[in-house]
Structure formats: C-alpha cells, structure tokens
PDB file of N, CA and C in Angstrom:
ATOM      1  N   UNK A   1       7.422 -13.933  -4.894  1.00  0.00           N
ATOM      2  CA  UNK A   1       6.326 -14.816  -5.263  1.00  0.00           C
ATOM      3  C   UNK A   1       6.614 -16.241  -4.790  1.00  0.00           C
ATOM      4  N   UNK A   2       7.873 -16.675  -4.970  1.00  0.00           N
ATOM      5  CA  UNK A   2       8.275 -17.978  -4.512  1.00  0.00           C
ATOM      6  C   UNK A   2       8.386 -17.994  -2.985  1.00  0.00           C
ATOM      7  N   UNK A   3       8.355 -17.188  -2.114  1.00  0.00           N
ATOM      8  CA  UNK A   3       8.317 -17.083  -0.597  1.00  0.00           C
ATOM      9  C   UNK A   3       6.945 -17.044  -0.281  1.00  0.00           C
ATOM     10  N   UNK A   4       5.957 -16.487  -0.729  1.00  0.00           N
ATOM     11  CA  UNK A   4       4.929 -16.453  -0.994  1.00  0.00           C
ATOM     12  C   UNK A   4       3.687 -17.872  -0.890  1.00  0.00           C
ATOM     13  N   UNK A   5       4.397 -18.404  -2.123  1.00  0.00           N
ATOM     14  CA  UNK A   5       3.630 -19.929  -2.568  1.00  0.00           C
ATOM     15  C   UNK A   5       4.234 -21.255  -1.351  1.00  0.00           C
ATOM     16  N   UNK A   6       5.722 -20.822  -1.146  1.00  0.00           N
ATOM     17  CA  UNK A   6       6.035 -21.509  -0.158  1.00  0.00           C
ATOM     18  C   UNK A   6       5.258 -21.120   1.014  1.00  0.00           C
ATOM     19  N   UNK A   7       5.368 -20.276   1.338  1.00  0.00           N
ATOM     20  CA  UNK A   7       4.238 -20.241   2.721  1.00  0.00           C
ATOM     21  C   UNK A   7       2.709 -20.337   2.693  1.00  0.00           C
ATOM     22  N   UNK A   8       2.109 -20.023   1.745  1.00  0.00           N
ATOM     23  CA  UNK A   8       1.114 -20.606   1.518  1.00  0.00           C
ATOM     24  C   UNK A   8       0.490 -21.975   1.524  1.00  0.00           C
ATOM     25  N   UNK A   9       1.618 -22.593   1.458  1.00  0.00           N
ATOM     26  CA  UNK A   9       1.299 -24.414   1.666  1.00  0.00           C
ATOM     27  C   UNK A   9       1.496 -24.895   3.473  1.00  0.00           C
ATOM     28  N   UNK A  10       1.934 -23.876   4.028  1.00  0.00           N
ATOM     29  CA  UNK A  10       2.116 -24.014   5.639  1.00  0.00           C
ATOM     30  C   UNK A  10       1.139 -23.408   5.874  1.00  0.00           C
ATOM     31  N   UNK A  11       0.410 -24.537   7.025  1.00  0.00           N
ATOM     32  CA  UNK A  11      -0.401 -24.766   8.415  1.00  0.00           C
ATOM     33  C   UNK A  11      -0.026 -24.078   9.799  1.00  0.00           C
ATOM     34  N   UNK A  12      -1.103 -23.497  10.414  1.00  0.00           N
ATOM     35  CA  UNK A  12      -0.682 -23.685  11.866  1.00  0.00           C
ATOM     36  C   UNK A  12       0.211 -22.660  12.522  1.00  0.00           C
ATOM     37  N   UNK A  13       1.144 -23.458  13.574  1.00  0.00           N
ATOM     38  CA  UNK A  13       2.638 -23.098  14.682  1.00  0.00           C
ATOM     39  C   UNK A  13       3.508 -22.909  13.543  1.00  0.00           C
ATOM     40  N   UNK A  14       3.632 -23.575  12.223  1.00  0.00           N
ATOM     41  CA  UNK A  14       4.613 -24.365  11.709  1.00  0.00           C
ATOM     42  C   UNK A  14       4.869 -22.700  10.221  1.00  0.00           C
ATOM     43  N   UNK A  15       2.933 -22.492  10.481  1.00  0.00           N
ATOM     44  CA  UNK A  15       3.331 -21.132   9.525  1.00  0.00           C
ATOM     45  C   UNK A  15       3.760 -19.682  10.006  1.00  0.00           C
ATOM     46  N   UNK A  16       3.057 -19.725  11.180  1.00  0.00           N
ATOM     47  CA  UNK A  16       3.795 -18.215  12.224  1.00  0.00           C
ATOM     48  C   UNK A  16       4.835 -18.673  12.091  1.00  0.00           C
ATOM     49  N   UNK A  17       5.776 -19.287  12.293  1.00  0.00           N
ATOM     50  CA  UNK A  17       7.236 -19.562  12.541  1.00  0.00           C
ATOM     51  C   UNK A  17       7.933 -19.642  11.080  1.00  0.00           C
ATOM     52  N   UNK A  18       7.562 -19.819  10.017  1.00  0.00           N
ATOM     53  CA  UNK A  18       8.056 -19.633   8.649  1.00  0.00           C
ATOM     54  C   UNK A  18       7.767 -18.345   8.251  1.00  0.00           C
ATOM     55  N   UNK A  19       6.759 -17.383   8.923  1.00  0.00           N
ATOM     56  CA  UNK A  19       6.276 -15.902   8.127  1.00  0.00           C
ATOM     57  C   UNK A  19       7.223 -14.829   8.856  1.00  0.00           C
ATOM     58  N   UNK A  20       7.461 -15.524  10.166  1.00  0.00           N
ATOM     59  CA  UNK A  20       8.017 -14.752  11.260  1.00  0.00           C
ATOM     60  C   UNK A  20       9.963 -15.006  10.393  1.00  0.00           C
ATOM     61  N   UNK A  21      10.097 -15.909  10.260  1.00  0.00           N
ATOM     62  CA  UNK A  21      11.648 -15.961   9.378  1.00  0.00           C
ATOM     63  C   UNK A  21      11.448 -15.541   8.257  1.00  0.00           C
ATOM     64  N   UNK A  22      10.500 -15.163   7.535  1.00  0.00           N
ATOM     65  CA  UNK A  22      10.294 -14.935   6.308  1.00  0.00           C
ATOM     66  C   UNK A  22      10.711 -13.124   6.195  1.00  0.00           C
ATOM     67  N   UNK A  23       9.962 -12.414   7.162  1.00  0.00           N
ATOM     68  CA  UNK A  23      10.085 -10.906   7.403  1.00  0.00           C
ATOM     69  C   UNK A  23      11.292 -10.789   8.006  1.00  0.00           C
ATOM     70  N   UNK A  24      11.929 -11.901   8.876  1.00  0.00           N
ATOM     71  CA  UNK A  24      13.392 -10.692   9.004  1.00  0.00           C
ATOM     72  C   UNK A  24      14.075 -11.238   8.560  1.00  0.00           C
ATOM     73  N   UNK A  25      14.029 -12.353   7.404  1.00  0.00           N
ATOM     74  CA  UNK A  25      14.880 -12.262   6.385  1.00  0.00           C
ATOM     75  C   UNK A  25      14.848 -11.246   5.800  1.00  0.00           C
ATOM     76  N   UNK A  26      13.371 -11.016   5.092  1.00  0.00           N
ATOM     77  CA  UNK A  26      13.133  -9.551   4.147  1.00  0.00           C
ATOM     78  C   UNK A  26      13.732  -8.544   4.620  1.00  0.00           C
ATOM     79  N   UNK A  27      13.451  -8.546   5.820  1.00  0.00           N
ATOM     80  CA  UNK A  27      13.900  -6.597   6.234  1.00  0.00           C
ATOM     81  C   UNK A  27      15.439  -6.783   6.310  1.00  0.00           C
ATOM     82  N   UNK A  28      15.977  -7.353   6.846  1.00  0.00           N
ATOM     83  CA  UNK A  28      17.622  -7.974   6.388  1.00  0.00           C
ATOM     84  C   UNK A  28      18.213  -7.322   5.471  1.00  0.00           C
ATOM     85  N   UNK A  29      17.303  -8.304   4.434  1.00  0.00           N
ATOM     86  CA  UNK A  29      17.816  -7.791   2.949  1.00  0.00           C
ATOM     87  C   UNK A  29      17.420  -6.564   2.431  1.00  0.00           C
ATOM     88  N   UNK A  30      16.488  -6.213   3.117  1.00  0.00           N
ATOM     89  CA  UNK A  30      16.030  -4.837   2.412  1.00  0.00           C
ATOM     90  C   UNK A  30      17.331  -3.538   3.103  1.00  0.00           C
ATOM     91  N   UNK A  31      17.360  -3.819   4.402  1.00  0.00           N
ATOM     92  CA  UNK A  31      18.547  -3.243   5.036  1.00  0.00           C
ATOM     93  C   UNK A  31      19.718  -2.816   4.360  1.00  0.00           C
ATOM     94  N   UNK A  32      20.226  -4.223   3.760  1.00  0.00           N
ATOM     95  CA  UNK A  32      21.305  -4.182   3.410  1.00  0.00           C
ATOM     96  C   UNK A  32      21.398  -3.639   2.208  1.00  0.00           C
ATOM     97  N   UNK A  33      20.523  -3.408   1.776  1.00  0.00           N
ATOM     98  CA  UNK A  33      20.249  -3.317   0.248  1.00  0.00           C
ATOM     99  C   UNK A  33      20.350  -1.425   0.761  1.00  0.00           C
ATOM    100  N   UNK A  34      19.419  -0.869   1.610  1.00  0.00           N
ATOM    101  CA  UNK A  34      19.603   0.931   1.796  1.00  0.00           C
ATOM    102  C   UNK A  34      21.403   0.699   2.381  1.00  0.00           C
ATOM    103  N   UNK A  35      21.863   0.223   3.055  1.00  0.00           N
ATOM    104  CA  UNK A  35      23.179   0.425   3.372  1.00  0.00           C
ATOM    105  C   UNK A  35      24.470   0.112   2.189  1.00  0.00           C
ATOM    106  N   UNK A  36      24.226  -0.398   1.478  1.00  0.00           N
ATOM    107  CA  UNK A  36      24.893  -0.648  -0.041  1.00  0.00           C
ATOM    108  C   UNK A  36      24.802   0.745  -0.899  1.00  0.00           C
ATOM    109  N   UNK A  37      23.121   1.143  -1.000  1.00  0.00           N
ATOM    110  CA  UNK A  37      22.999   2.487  -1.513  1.00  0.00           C
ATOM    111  C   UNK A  37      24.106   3.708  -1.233  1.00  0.00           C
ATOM    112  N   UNK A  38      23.478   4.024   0.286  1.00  0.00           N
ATOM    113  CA  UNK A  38      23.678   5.291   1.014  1.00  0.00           C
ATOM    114  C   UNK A  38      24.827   5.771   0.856  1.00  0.00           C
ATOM    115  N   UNK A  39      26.315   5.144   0.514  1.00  0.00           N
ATOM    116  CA  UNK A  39      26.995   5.788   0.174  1.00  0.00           C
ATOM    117  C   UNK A  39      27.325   6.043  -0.875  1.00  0.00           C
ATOM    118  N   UNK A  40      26.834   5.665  -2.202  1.00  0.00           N
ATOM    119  CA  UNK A  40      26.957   6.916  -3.031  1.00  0.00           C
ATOM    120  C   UNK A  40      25.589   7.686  -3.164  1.00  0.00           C
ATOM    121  N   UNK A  41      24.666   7.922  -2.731  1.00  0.00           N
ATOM    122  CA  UNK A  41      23.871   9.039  -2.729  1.00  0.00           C
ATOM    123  C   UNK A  41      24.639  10.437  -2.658  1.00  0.00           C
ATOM    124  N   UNK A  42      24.363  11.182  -3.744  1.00  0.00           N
ATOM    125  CA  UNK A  42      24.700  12.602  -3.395  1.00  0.00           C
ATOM    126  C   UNK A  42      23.438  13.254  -3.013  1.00  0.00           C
ATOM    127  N   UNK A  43      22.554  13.267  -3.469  1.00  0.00           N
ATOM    128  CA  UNK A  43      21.635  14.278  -3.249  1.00  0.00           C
ATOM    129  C   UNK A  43      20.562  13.987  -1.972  1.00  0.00           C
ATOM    130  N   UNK A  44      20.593  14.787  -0.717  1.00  0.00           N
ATOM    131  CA  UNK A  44      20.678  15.233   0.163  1.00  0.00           C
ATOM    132  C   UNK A  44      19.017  14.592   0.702  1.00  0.00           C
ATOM    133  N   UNK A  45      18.252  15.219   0.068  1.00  0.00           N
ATOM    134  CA  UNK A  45      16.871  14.171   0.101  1.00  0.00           C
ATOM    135  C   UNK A  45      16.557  12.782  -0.288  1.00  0.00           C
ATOM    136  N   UNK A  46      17.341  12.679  -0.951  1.00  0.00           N
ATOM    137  CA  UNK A  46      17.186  10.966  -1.288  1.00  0.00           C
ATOM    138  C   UNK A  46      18.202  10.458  -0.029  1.00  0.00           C
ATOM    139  N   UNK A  47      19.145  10.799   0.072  1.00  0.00           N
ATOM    140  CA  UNK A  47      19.788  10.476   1.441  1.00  0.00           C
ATOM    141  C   UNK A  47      18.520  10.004   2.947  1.00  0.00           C
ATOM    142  N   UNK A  48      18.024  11.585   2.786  1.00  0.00           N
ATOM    143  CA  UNK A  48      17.458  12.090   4.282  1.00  0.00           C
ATOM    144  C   UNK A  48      16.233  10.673   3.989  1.00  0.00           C
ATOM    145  N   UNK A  49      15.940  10.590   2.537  1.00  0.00           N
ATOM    146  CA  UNK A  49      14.421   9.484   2.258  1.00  0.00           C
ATOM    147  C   UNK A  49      14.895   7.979   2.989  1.00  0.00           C
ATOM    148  N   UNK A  50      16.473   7.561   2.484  1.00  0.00           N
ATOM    149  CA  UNK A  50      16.761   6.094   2.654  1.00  0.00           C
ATOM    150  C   UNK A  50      17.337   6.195   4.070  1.00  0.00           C
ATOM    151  N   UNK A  51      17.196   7.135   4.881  1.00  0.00           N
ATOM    152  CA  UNK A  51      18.044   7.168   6.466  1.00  0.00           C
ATOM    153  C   UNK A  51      16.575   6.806   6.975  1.00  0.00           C
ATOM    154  N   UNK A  52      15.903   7.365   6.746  1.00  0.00           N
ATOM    155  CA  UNK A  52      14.190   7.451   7.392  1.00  0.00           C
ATOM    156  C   UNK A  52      13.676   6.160   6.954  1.00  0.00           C
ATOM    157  N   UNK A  53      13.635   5.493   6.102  1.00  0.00           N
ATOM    158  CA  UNK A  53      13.399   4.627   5.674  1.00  0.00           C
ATOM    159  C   UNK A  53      13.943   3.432   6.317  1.00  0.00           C
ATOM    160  N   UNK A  54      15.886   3.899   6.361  1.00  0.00           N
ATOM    161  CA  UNK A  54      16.117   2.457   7.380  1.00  0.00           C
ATOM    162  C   UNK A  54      16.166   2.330   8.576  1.00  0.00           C
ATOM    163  N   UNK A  55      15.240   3.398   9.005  1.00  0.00           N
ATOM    164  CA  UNK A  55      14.996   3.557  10.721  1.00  0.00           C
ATOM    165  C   UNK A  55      13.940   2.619  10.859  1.00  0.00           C
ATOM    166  N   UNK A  56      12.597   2.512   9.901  1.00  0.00           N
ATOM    167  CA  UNK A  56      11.698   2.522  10.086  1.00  0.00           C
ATOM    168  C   UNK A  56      11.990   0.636   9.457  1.00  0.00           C
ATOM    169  N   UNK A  57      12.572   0.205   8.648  1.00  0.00           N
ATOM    170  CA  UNK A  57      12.573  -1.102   8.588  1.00  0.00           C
ATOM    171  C   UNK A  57      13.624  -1.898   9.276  1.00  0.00           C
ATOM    172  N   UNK A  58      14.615  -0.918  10.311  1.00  0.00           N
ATOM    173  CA  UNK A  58      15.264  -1.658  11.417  1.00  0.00           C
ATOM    174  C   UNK A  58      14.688  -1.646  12.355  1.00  0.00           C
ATOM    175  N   UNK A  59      13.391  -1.222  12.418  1.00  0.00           N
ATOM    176  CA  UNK A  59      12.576  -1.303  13.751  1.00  0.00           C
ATOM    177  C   UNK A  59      11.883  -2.393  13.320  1.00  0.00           C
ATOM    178  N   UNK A  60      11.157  -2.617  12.248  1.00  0.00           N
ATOM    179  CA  UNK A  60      10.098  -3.915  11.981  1.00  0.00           C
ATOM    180  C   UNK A  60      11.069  -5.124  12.258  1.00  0.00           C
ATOM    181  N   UNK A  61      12.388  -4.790  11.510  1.00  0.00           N
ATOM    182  CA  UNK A  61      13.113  -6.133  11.669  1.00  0.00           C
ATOM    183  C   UNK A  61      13.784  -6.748  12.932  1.00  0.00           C
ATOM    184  N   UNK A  62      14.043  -5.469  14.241  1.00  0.00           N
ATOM    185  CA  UNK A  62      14.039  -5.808  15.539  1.00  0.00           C
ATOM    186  C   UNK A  62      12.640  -6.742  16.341  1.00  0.00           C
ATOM    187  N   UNK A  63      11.372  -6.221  15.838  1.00  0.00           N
ATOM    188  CA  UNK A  63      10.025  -7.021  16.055  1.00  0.00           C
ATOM    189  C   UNK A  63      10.084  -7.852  15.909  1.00  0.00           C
ATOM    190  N   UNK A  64      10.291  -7.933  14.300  1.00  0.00           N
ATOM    191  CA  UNK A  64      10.876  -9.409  13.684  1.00  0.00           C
ATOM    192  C   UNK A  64      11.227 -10.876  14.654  1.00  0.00           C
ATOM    193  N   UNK A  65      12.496 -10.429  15.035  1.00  0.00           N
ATOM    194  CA  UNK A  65      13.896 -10.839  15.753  1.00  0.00           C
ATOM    195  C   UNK A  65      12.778 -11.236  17.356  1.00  0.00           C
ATOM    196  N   UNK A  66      12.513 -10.312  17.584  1.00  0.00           N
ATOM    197  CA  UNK A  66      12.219 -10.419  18.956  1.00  0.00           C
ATOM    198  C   UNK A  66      10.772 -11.614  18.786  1.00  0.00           C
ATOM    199  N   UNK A  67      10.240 -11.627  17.866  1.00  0.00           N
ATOM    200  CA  UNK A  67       9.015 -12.334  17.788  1.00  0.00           C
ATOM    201  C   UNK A  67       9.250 -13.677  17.655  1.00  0.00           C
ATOM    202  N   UNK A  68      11.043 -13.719  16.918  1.00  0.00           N
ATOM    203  CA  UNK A  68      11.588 -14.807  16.830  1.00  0.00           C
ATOM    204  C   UNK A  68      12.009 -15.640  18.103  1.00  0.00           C
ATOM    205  N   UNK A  69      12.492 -14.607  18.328  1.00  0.00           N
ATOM    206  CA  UNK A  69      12.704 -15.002  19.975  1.00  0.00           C
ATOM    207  C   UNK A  69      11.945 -15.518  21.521  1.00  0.00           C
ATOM    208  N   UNK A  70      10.793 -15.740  20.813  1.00  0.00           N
ATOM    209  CA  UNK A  70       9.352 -15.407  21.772  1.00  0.00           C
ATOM    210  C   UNK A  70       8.979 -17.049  21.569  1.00  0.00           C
ATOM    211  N   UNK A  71       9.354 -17.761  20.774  1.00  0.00           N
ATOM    212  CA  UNK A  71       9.082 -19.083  20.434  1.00  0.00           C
ATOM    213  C   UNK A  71       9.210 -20.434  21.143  1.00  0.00           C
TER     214      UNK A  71
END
C-alpha cells in the first residue's frame, strides 16, 4: 500500500521509471521469498506449484530488468 501511494503521487518519465523499479524490486522479493521456501517443502506438488511459479516470476522480473535497461 505504501509503494502504491508513493507512486501514485509520480508524474510522467519520472513514474514509468519508479513502477518499472517498483516490479523488479517486487519480483526480487517475491523470488527470494519461493527460494527460502523450496527447501523445506516436502510435498511434491507444492514443490512442482513454487518451481512453476518461480519460472514464471523470473521471467516478469528479467522484463523488469531489461525495461530497466531500455532507459
């Protein structure tokens, strides 16, 4: 909510470039957060759920990165 209200008060160049750091911060942390998990998961589908899962938000957060990079 507080990332949120902060970007909400940005204009412009000035807000693509705060929303664009804003998401691969998030996916970052969300990353790190399935890689903290994954090893103690025992059960085999919740595994197979958070592997699929951090395929799919290390790809947004490569976009991310690269969108960062585009600046």
């Amino acid at each position: 909510e507080t990332e949120r209200q902060r970007l909400a008060a940005i204009e412009g160049g000035a807000f693509a470039k705060a929303w664009v750091d804003a998401m691969a911060k998030g996916h970052q942390e969300a990353l790190d957060k399935i890689d903290a998990m994954l090893p103690g998961v025992t059960d085999e589908d919740v595994a197979n759920h958070l592997l699929e899962t951090r395929k799919t938000v290390a790809s947004h957060l490569e976009t991310a990165r690269e969108l960062q990079g585009n600046r």
